[in-house]
C-alpha atoms as a PDB file:
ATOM      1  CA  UNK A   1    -124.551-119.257 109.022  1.00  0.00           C
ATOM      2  CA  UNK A   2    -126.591-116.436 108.092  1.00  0.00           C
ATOM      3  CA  UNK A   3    -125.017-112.534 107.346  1.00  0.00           C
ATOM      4  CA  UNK A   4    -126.527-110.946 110.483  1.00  0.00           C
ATOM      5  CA  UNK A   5    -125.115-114.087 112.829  1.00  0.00           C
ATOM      6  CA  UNK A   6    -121.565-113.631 111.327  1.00  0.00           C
ATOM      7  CA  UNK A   7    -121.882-109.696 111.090  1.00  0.00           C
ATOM      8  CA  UNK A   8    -122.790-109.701 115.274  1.00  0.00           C
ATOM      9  CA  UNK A   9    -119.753-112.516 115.980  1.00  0.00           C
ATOM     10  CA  UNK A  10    -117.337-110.319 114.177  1.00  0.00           C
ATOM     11  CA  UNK A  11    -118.693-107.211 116.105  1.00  0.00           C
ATOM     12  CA  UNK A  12    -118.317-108.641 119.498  1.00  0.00           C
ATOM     13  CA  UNK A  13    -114.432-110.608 118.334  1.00  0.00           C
ATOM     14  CA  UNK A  14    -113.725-107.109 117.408  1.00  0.00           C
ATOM     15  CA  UNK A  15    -114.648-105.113 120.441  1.00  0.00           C
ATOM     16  CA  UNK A  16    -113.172-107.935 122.631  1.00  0.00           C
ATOM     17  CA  UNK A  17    -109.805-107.472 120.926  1.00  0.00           C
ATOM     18  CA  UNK A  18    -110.094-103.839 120.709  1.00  0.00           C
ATOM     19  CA  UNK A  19    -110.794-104.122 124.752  1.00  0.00           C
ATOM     20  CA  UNK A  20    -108.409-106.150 125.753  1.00  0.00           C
ATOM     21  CA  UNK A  21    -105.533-104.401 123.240  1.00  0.00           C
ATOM     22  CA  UNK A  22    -106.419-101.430 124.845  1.00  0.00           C
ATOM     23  CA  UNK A  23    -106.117-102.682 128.442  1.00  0.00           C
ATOM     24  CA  UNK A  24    -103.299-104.746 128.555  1.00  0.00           C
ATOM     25  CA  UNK A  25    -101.546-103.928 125.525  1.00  0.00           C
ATOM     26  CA  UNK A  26     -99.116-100.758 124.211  1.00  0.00           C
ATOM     27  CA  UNK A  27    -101.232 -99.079 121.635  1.00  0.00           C
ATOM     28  CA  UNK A  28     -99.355 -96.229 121.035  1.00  0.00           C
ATOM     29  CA  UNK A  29     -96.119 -98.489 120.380  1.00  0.00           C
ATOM     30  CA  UNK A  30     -97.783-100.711 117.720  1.00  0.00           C
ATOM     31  CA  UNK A  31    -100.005 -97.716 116.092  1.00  0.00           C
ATOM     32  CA  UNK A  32     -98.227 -99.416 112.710  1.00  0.00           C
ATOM     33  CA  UNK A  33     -99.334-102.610 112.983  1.00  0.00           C
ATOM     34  CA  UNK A  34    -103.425-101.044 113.262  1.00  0.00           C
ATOM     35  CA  UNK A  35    -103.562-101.930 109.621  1.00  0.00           C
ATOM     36  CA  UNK A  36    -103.378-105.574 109.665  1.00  0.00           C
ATOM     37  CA  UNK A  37    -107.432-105.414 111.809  1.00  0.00           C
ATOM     38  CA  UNK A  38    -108.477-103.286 109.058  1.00  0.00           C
ATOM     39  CA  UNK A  39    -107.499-105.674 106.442  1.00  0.00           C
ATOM     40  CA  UNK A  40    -108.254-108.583 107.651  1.00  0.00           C
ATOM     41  CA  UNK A  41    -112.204-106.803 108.392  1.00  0.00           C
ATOM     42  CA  UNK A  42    -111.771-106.389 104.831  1.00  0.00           C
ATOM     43  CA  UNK A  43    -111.146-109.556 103.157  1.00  0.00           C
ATOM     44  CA  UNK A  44    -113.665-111.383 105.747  1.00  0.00           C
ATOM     45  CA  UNK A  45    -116.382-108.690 104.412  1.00  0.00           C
ATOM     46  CA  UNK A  46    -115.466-109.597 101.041  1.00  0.00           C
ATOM     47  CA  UNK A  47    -115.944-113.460 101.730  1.00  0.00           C
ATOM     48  CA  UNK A  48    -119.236-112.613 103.755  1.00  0.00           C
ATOM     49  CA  UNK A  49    -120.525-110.949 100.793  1.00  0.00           C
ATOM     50  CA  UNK A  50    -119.629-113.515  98.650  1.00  0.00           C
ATOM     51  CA  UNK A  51    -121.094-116.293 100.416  1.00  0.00           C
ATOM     52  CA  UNK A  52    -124.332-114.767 101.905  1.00  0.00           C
ATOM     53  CA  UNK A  53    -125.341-113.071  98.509  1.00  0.00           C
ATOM     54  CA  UNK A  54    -129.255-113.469  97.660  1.00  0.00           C
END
């Protein structure tokens, strides 16, 4: 899979999960657990980089 294909799949899993999180879930109850996105964007830009260095 090339960068740009994973970069616009994890765009669009992102803003599906923000979307629906912010429709049908609680967001100001689990304002804590807003971390756990963040790192997990983290360690799969890590591994992107990683494996679709030139």
């Amino acid at each position: 899979m090339k960068k740009k294909a994973f970069d616009i799949i994890f765009i669009i899993l992102t803003a599906t999960l923000l979307i629906l999180w912010l429709q049908y879930g609680d967001p100001e109850n689990y304002l804590v657990f807003s971390l756990i996105p963040l790192l997990a964007a983290y360690k799969l830009g890590q591994y992107s980089e990683r494996t679709f260095r030139k």
